[in-house]
Protein backbone atom coordinates (compact mmCIF):
# COMPACT_ATOMS: atom_id res chain seq x y z
CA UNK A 1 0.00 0.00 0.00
CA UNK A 2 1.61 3.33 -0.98
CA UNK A 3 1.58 6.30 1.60
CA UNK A 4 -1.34 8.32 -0.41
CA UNK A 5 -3.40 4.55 -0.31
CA UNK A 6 -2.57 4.51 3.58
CA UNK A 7 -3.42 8.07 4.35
CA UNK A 8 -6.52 7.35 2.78
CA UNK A 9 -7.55 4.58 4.73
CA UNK A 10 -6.30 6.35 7.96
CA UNK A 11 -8.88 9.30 7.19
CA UNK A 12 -11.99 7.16 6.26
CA UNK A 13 -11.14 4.63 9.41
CA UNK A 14 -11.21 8.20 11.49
CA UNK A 15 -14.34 9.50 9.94
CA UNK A 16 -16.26 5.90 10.70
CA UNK A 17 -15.15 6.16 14.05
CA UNK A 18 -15.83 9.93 14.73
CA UNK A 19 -19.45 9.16 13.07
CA UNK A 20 -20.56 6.54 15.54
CA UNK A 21 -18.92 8.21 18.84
CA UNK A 22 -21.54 8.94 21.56
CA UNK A 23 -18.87 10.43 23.98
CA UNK A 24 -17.86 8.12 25.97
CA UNK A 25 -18.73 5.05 24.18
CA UNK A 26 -19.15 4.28 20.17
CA UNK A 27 -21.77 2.36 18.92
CA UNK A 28 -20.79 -0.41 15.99
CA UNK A 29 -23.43 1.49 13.20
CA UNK A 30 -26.06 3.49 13.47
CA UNK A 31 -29.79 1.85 12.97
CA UNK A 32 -28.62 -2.03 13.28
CA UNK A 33 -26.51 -1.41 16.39
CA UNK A 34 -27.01 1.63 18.15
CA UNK A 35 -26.06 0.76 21.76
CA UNK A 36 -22.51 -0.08 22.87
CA UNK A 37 -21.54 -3.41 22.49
CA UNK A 38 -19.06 -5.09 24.76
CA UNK A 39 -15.97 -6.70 22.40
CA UNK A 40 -16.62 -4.23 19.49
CA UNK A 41 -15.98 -0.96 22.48
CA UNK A 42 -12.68 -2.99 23.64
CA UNK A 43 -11.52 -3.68 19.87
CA UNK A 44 -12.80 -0.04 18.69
CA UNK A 45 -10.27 1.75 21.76
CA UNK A 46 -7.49 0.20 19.58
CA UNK A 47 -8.34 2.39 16.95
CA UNK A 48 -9.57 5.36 19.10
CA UNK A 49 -5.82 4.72 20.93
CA UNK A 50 -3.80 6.10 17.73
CA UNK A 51 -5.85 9.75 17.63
CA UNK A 52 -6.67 9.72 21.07
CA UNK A 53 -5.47 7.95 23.78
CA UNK A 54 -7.68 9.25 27.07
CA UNK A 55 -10.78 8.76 25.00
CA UNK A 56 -9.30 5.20 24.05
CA UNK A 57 -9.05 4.46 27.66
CA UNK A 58 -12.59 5.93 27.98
CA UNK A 59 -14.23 3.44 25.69
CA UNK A 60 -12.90 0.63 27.97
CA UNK A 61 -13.90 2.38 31.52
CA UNK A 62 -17.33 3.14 30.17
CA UNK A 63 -17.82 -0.44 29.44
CA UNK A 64 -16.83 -1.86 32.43
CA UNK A 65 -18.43 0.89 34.80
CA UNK A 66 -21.43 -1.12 33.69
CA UNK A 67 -19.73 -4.88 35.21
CA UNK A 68 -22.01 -6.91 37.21
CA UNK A 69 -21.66 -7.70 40.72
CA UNK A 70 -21.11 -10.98 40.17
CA UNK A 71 -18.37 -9.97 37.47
CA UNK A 72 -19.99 -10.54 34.23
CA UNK A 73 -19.95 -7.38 31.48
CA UNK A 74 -22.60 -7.91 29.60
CA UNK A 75 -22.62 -7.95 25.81
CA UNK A 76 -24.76 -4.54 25.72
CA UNK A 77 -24.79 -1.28 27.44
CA UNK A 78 -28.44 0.65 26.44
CA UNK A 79 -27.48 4.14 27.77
CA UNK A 80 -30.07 5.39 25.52
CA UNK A 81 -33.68 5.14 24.55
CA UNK A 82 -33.15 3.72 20.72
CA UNK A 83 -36.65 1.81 19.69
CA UNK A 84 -35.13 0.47 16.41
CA UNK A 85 -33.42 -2.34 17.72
CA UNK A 86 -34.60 -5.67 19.10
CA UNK A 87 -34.22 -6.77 21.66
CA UNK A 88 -34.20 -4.00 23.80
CA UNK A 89 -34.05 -3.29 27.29
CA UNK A 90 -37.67 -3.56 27.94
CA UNK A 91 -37.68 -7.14 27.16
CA UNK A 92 -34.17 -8.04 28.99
CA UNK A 93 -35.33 -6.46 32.35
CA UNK A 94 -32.01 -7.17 33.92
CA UNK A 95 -32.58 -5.12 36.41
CA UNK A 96 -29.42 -3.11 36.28
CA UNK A 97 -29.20 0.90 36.95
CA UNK A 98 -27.83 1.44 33.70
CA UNK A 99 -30.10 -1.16 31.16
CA UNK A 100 -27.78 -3.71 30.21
CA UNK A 101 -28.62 -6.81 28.48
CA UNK A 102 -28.00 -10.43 30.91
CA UNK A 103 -25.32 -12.32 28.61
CA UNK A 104 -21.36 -11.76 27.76
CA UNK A 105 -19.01 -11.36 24.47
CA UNK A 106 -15.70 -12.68 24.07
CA UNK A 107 -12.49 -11.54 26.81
CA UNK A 108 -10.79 -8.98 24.41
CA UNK A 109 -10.51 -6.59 27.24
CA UNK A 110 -7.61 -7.85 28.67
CA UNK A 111 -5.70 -7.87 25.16
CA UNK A 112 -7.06 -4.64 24.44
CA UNK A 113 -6.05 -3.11 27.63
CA UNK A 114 -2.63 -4.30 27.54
CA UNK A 115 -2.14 -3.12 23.76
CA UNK A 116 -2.96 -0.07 24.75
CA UNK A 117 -0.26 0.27 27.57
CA UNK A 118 1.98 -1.02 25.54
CA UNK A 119 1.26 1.62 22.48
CA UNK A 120 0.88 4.20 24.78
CA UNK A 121 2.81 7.65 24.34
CA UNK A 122 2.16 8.59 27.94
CA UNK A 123 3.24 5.84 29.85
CA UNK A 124 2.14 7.52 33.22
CA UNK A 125 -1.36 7.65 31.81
CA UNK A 126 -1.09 4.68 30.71
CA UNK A 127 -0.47 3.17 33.91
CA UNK A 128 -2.80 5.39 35.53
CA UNK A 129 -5.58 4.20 33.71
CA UNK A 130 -4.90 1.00 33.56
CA UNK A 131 -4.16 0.00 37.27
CA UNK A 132 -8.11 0.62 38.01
CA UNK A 133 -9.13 -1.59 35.16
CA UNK A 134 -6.73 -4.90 36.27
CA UNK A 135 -9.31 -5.71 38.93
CA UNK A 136 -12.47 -5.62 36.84
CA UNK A 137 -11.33 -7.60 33.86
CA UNK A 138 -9.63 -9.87 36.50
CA UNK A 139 -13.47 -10.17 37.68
CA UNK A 140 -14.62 -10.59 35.04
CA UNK A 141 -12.46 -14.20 34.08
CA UNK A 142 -12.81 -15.44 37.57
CA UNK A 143 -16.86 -15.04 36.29
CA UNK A 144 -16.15 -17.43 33.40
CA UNK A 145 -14.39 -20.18 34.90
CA UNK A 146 -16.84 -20.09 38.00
CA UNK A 147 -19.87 -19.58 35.90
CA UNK A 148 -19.34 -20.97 32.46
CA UNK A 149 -16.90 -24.17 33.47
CA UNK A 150 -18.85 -25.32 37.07
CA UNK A 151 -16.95 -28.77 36.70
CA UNK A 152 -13.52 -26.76 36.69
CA UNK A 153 -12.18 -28.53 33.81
CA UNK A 154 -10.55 -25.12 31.96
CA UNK A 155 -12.77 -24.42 29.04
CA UNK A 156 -15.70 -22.30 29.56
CA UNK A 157 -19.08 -22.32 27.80
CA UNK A 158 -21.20 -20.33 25.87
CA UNK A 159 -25.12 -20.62 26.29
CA UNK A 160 -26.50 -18.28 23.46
CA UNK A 161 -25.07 -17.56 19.92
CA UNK A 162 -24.94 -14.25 20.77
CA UNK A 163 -22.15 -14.92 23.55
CA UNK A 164 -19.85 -15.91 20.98
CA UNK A 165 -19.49 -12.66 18.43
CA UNK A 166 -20.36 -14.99 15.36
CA UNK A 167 -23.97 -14.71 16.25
CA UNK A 168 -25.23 -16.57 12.55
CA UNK A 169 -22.49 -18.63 12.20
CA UNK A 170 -23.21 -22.67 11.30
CA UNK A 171 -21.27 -23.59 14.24
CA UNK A 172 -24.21 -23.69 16.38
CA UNK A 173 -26.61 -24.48 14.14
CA UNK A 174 -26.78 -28.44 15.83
CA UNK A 175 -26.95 -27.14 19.34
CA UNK A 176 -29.46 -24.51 18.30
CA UNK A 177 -31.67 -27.10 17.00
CA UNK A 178 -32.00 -28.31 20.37
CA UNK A 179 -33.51 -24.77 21.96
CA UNK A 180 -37.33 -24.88 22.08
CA UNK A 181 -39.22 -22.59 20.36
CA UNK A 182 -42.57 -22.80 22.18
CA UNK A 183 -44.32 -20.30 24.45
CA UNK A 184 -42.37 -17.54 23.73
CA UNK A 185 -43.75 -13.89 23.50
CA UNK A 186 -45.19 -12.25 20.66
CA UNK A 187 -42.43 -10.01 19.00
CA UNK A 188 -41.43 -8.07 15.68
CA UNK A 189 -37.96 -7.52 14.52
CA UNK A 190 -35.94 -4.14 13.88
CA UNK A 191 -32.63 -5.68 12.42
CA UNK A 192 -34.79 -6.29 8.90
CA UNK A 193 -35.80 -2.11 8.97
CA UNK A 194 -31.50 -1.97 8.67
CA UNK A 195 -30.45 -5.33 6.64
CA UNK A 196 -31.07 -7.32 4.07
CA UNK A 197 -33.29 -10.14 5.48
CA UNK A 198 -30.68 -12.44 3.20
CA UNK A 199 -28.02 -11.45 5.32
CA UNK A 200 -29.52 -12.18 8.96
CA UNK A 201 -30.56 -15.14 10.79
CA UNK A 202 -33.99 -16.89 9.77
CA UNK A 203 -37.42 -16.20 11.73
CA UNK A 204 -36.89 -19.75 13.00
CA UNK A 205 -33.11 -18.78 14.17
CA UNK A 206 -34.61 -15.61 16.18
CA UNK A 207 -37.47 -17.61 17.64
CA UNK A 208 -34.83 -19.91 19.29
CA UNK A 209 -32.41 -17.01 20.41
CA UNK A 210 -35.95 -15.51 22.18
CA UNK A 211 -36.63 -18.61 23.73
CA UNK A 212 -33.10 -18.59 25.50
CA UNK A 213 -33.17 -14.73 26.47
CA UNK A 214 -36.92 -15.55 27.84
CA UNK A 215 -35.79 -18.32 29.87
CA UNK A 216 -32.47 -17.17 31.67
CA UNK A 217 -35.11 -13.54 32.54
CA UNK A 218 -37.36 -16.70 34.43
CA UNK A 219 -34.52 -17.54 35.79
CA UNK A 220 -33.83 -13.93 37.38
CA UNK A 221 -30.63 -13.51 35.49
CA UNK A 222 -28.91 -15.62 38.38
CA UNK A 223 -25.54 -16.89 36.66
CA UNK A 224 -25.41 -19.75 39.22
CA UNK A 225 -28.39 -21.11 37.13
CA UNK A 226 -27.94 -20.18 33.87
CA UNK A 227 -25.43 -22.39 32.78
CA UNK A 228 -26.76 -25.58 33.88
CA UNK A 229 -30.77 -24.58 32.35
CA UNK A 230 -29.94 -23.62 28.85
CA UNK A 231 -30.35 -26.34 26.86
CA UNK A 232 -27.88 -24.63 24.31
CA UNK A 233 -24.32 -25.19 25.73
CA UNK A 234 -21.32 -25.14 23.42
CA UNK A 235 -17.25 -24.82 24.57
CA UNK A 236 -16.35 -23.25 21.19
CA UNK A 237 -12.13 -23.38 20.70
CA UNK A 238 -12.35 -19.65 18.96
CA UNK A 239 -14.34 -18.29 22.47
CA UNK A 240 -11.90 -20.05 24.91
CA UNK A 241 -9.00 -18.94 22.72
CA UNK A 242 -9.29 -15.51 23.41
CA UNK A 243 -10.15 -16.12 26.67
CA UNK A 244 -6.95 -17.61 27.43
CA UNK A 245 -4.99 -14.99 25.71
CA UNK A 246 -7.01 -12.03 27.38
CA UNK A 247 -5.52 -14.21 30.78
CA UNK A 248 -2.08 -14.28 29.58
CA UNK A 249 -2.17 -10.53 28.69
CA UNK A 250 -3.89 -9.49 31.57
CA UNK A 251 -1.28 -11.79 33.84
CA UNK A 252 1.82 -10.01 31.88
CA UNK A 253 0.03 -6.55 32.41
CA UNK A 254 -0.64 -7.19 35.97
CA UNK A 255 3.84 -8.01 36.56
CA UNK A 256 4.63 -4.85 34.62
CA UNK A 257 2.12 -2.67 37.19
CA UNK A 258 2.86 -4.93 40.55
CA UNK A 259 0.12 -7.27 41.40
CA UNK A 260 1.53 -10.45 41.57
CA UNK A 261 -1.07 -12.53 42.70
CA UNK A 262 -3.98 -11.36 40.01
CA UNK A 263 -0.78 -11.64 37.55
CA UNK A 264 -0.53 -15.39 39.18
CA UNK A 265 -3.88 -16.41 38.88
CA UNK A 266 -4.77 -15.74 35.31
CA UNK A 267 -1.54 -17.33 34.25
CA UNK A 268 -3.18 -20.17 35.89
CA UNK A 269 -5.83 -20.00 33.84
CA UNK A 270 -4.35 -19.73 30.82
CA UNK A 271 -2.21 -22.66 31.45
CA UNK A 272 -5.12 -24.53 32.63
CA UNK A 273 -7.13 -23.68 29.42
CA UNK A 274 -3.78 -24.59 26.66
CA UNK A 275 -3.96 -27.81 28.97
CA UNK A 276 -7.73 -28.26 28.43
CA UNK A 277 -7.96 -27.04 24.56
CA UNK A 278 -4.68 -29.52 23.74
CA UNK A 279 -7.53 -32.32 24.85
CA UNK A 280 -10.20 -31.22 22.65
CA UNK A 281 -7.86 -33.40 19.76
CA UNK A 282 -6.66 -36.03 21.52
């Protein structure tokens, strides 16, 4: 790519990401995704870091201002009113101060935080900003492998397509096909008002990913439950991959700012889960 073909690039990258700031967060598009969504805020910061690196750091603190107190971040922040997307708050009812929705998105947070520390061109900032963050991401993966792997065995699962940030993908077509479709509420669809129905999942898909999302809000959103209820359950290698790298970054993070023990215990996970995914071919 030739300078002009880079500069180029650079500008239109800016202008997407200038267009779908809200402040303190950015929202993936407007119309189709107009709230802030967990992995895309983390990934986004990496961009944000090379114009601006406090509203970089931002991005990430917004997000995980909005942590649960068990430790989960959920996969959506609704910090505004926005009626053209489903689902929305109203039928979540999580229960949260903030609206959030009651499921996760891959661990980039801990790669993302540590990139930007490691980028950064004020490395007192850097460490300033990042020091708070360690304990909430750290949080955060204790959640997983208390949560999402209750037999301890290193892997964690997911328990809705939407966990896994390949929300249509084929992968889960078999375990989908187990996820009841009956009872669930009457409801109408904004992501067709946005997309090509071609491109998104089929009626029968989103009747399924209802059904889940109806029956974890019976539950009372209580993650000591959820796992074990949802009859969709799936230890996808791409999820746990990041997962264990977000450990290992987060661990080598944590030495280079002083905390030895969180630094210690999410280099035992990630040496529990390379353990664990090695099995998955044996």
């Amino acid at each position: 790519m030739d300078p002009a073909e880079r500069a180029t690039l650079v500008e239109n990258a800016q202008a997407i990401l200038r267009e779908n700031d809200r402040g303190g967060y950015t929202v993936p598009t407007r119309g189709l995704y107009p709230f802030q969504w967990n992995w895309d805020s983390c990934l986004t910061a990496l961009g944000l870091g090379h114009q601006d690196e406090d509203r970089a750091w931002r991005e990430i603190e917004t997000l995980l201002a909005h942590q649960w107190p068990d430790g989960m971040v959920p996969h959506i922040v609704f910090h505004v009113p926005d009626d053209g997307y489903f689902p929305g708050p109203e039928i979540w009812r999580t229960n949260r101060p903030v609206p959030t929705s009651g499921i996760t998105q891959p661990a980039v947070a801990g790669f993302a935080v540590r990139r930007l520390f490691e980028r950064a061109r004020d490395p007192a900032m850097a460490a300033e900003r990042a020091r708070p963050l360690l304990a909430a991401i750290d949080r955060w993966h204790q959640w997983f492998f208390a949560h999402r792997d209750p037999a301890g065995e290193g892997l964690v699962a997911i328990i809705h397509p939407w966990e896994s940030g390949r929300d249509n993908s084929i992968d889960w077509d078999e375990a989908l096909a187990r996820v009841p479709t009956d009872g669930i509420e009457p409801y109408t669809r904004r992501d067709l008002q946005h997309a090509d129905a071609a491109h998104r999942p089929t009626n029968a898909e989103y009747d399924r990913f209802v059904w889940l999302l109806e029956r974890f809000r019976g539950l009372g959103w209580d993650n000591a439950r959820l796992h074990d209820d949802s009859p969709f359950q799936v230890v996808d290698p791409g999820f746990n991959a990041i997962l264990i790298r977000s450990c290992r970054d987060l661990a080598v993070l944590a030495e280079r700012l002083g905390d030895a023990k969180l630094a210690a215990r999410n280099h035992a996970f990630a040496e529990h889960g390379l353990v664990a995914m090695a099995g998955l071919w044996s």
